[in-house]
N, C-alpha and C. Protein backbone atom coordinates (compact mmCIF):
# COMPACT_ATOMS: atom_id res chain seq x y z
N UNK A 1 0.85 -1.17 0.00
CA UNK A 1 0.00 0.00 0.00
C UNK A 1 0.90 1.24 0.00
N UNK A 2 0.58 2.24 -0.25
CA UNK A 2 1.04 3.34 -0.72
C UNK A 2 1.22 4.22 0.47
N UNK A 3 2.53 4.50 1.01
CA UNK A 3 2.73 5.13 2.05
C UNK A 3 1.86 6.03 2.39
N UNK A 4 1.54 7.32 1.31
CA UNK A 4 0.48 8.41 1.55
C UNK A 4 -0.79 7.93 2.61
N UNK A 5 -1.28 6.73 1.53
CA UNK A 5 -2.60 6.04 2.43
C UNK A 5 -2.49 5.39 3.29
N UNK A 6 -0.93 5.16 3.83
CA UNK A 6 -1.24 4.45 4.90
C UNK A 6 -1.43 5.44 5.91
N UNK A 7 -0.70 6.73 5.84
CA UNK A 7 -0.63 7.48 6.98
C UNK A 7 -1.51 8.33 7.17
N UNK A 8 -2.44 8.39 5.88
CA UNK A 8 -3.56 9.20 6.28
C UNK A 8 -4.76 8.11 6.95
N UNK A 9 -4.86 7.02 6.54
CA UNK A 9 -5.57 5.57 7.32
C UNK A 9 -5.26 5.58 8.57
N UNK A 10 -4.20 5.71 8.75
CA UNK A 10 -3.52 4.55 10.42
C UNK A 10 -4.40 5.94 11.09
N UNK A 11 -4.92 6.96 11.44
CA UNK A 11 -5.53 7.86 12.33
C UNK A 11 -6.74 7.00 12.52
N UNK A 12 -7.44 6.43 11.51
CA UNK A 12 -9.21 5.77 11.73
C UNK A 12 -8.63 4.85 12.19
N UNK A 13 -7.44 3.59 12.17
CA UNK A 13 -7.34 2.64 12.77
C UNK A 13 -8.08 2.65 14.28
N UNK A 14 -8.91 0.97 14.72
CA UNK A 14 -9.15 1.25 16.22
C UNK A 14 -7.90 0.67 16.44
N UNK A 15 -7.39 1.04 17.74
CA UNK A 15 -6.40 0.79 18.36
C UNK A 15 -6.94 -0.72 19.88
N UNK A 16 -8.29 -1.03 19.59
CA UNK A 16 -8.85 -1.94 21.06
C UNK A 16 -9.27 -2.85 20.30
N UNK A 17 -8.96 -3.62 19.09
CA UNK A 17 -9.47 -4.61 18.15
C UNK A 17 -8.75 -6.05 19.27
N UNK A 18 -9.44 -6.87 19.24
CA UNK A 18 -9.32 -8.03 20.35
C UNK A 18 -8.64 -8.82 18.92
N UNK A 19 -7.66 -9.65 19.72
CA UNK A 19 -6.90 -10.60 18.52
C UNK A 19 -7.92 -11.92 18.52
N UNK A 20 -8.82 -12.14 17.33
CA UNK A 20 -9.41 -13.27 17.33
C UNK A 20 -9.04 -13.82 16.04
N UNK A 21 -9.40 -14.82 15.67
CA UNK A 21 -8.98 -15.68 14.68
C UNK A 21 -10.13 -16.56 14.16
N UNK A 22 -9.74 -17.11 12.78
CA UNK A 22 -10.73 -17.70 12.23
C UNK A 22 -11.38 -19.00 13.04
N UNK A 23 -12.30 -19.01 13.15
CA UNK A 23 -13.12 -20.10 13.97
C UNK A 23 -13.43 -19.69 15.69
N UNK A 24 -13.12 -18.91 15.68
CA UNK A 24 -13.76 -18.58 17.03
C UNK A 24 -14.86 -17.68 17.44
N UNK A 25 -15.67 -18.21 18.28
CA UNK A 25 -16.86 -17.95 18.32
C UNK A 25 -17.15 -16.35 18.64
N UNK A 26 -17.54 -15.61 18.17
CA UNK A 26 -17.83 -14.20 18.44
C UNK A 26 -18.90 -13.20 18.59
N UNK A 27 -19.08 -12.62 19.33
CA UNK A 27 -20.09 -11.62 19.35
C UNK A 27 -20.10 -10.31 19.07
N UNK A 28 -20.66 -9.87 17.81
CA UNK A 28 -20.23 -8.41 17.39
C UNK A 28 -20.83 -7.51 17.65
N UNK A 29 -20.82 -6.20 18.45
CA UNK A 29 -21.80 -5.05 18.94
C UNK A 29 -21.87 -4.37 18.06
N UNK A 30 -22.87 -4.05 16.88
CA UNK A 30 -22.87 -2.82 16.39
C UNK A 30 -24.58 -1.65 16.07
N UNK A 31 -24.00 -0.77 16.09
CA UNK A 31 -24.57 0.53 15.94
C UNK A 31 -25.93 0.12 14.80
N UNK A 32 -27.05 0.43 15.01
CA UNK A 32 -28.26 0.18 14.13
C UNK A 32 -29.20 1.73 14.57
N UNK A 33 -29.33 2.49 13.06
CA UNK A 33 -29.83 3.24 12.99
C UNK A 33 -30.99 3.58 12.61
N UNK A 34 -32.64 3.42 13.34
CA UNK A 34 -33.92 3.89 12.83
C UNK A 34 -34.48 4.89 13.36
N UNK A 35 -34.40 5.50 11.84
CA UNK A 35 -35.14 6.67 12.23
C UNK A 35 -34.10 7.55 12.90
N UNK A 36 -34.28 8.33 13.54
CA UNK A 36 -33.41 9.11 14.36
C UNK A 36 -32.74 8.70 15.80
N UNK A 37 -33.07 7.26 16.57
CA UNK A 37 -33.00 6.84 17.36
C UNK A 37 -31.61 5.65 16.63
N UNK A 38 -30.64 5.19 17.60
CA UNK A 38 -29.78 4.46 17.28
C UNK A 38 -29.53 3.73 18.36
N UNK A 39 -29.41 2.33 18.28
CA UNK A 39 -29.36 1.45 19.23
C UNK A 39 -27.94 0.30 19.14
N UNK A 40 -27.76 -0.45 20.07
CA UNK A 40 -26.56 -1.44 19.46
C UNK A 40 -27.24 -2.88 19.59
N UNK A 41 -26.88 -3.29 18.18
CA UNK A 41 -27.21 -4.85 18.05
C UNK A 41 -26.34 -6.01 18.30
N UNK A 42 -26.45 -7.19 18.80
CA UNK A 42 -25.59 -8.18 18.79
C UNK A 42 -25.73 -8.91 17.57
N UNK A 43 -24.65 -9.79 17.01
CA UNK A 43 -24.59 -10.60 15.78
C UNK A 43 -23.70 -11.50 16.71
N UNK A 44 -24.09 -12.92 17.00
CA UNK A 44 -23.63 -13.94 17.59
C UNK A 44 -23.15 -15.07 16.67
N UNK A 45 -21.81 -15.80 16.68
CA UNK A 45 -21.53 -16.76 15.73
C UNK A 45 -20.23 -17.05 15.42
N UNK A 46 -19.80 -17.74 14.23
CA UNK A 46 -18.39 -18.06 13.88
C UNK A 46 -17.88 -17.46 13.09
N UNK A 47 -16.43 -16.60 13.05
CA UNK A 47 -15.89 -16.20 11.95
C UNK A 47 -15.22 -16.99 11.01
N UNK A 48 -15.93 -16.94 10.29
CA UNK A 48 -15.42 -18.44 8.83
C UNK A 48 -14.11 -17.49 8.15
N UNK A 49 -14.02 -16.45 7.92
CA UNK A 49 -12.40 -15.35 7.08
C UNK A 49 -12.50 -14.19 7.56
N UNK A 50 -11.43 -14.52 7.31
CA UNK A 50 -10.99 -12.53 7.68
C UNK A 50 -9.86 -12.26 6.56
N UNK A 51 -10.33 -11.08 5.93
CA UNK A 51 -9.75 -10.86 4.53
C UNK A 51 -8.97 -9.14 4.43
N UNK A 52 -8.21 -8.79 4.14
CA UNK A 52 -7.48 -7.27 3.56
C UNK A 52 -6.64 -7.11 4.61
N UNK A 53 -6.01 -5.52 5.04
CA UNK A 53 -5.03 -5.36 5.42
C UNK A 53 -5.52 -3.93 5.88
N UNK A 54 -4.87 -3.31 7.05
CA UNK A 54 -5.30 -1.70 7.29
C UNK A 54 -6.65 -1.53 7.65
N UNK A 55 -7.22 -0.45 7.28
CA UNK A 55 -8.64 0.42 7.07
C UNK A 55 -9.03 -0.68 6.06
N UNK A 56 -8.76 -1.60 5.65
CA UNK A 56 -9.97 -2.48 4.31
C UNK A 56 -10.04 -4.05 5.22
N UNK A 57 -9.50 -3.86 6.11
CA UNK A 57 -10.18 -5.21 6.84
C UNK A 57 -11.11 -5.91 7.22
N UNK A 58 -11.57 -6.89 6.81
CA UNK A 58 -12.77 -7.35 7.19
C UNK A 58 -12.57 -8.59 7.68
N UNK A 59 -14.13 -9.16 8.23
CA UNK A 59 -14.10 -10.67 9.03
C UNK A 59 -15.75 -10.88 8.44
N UNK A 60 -15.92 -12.54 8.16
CA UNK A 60 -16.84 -12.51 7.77
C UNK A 60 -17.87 -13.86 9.32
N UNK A 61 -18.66 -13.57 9.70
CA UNK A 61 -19.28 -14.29 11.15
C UNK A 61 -20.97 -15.08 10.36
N UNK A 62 -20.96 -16.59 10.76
CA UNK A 62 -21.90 -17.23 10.48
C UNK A 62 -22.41 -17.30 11.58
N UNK A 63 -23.89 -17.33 11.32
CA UNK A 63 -24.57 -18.15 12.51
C UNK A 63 -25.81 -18.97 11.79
N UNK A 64 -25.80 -20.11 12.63
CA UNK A 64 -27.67 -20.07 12.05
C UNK A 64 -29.21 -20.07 12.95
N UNK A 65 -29.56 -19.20 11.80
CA UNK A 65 -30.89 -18.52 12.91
C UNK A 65 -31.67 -19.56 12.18
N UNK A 66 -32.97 -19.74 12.82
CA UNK A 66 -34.19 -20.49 12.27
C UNK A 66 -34.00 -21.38 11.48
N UNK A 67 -32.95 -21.96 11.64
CA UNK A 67 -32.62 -23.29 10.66
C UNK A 67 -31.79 -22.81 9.11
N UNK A 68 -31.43 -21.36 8.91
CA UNK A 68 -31.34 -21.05 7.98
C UNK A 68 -30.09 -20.54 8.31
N UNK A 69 -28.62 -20.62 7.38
CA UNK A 69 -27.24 -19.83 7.38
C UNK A 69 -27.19 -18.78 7.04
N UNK A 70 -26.84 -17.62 7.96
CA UNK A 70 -26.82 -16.30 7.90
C UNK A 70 -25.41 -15.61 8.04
N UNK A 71 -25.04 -14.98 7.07
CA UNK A 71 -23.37 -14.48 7.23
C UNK A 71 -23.62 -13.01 7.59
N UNK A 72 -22.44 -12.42 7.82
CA UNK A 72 -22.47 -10.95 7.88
C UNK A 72 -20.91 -10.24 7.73
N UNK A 73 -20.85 -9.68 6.77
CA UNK A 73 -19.02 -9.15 6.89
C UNK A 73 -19.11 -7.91 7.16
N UNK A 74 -18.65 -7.44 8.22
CA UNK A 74 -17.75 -6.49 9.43
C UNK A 74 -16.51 -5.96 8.98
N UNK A 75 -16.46 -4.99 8.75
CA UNK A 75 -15.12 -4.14 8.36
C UNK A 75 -14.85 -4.18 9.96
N UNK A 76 -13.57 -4.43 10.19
CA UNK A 76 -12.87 -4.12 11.62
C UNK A 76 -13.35 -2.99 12.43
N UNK A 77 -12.83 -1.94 11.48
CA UNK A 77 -12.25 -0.72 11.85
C UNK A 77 -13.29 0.26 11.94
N UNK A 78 -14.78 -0.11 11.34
CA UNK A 78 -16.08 0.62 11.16
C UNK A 78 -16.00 1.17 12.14
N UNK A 79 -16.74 2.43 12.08
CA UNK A 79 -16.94 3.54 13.46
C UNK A 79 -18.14 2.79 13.93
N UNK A 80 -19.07 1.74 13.31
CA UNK A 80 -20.89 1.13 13.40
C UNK A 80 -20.37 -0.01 14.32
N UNK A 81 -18.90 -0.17 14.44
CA UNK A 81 -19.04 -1.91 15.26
C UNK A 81 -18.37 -1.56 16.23
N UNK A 82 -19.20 -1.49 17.37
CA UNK A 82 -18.98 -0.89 18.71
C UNK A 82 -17.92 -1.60 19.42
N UNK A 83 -18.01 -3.24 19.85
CA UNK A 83 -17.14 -3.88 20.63
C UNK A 83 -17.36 -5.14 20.06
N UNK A 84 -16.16 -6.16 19.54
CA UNK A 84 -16.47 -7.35 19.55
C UNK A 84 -15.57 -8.58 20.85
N UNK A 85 -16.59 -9.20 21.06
CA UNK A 85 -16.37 -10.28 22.30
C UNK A 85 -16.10 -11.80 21.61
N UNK A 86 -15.28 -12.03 22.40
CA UNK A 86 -14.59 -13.57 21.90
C UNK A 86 -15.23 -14.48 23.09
N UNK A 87 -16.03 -15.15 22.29
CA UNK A 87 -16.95 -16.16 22.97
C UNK A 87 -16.36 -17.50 23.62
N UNK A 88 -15.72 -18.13 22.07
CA UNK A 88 -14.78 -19.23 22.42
C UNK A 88 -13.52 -19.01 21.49
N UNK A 89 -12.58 -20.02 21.93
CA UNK A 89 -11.47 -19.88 20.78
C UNK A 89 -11.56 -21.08 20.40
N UNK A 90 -10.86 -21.18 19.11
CA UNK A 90 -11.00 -22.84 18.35
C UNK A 90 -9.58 -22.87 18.25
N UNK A 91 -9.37 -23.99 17.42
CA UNK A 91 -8.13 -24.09 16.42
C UNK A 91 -8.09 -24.80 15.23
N UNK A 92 -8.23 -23.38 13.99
CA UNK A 92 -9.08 -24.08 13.07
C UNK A 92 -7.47 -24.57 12.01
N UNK A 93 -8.47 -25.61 11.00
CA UNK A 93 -7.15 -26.55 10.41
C UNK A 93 -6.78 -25.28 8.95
N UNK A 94 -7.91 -24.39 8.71
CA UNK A 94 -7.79 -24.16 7.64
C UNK A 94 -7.85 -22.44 7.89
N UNK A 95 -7.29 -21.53 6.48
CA UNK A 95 -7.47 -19.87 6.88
C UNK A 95 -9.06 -19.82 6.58
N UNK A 96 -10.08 -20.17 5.95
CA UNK A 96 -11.37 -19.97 5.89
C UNK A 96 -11.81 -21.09 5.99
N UNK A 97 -13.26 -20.84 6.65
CA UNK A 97 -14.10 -21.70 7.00
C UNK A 97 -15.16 -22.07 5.94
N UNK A 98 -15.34 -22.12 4.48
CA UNK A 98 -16.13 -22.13 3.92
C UNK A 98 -17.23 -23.32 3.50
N UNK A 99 -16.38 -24.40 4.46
CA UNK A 99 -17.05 -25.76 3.97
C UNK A 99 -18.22 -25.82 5.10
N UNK A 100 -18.02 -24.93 6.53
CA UNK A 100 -19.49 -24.86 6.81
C UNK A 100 -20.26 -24.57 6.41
N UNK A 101 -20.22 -23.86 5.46
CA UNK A 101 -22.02 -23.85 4.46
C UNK A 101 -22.80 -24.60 4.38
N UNK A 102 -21.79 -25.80 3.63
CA UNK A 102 -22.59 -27.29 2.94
C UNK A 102 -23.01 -27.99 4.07
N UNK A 103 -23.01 -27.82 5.79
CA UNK A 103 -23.17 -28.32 6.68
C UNK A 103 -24.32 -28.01 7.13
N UNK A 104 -25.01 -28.81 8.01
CA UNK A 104 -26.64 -28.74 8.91
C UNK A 104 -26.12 -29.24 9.86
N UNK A 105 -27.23 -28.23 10.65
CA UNK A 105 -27.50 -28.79 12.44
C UNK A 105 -26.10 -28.43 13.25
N UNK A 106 -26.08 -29.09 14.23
CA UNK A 106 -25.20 -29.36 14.81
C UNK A 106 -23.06 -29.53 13.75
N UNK A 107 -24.09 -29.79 13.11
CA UNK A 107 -22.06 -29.74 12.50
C UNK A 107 -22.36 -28.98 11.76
N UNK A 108 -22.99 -27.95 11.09
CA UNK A 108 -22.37 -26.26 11.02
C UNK A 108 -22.01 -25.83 11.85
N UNK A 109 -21.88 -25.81 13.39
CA UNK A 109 -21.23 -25.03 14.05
C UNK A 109 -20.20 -26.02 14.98
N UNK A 110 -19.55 -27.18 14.30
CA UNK A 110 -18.75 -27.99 15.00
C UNK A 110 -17.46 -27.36 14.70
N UNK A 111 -16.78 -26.90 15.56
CA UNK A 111 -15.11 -26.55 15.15
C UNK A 111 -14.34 -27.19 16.73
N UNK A 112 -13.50 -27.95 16.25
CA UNK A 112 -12.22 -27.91 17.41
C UNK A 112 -12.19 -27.10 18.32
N UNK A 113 -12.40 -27.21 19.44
CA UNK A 113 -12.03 -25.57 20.50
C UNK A 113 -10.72 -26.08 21.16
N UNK A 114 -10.14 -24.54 21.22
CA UNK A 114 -8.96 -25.03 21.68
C UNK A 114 -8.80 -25.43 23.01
N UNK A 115 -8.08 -26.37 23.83
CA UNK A 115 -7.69 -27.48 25.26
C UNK A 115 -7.15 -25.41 26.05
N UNK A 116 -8.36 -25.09 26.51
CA UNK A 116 -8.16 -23.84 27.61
C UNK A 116 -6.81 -24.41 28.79
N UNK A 117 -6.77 -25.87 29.00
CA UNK A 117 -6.04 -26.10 30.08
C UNK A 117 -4.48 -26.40 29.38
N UNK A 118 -4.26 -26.32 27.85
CA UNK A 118 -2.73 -26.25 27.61
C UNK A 118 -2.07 -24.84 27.39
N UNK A 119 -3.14 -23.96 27.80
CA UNK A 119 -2.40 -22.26 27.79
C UNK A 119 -1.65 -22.69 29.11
């Protein structure tokens, strides 16, 4: 990237981004605007990728609601995504999670979690 943009970028950088990683379970707070009233929503689930570099970062979080697979991609750095919480950690085999799609039930949301007692 082009020095200029990085240094005019790195100011929007957040500086409180929690180190999470692909496959771990997450909860994302963000900003929802109706009408003139603005509230914060939760988005609960797994981050299957996280893709770019800087200010173009993103993560993409599955869950499934009502029997149905629901994604959502999150720019990091959005001023709209208030706080995200690390639910569980995994340890996933692969950099994206994309083969949970083709999955139901219970093994769409099966990932490895990582042994808390070998930290």
């Amino acid at each position: 990237m082009n020095s200029i943009i990085k240094e005019i970028t790195s100011v929007q950088l957040k500086q409180d981004v929690p180190a999470f990683r692909v496959g771990d379970g997450v909860k994302v707070h963000t900003k929802v605007r109706e009408g003139d009233k603005e509230r914060v929503q939760i988005f609960a689930g797994i981050v299957i990728a996280r893709k770019g570099e800087g200010i173009h970062e993103t993560f993409t979080v599955r869950r499934i609601s009502y029997g149905e697979g629901v994604e959502k991609v999150f720019p990091i750095h959005s001023p709209n995504v208030v706080k995200i919480e690390i639910e569980r950690e995994s340890e996933p085999m692969r950099a994206r999670l994309y083969y949970l799609r083709g999955r139901k039930g219970k093994a769409a949301m099966a990932i490895r979690e990582k042994d808390r007692a070998a930290k």
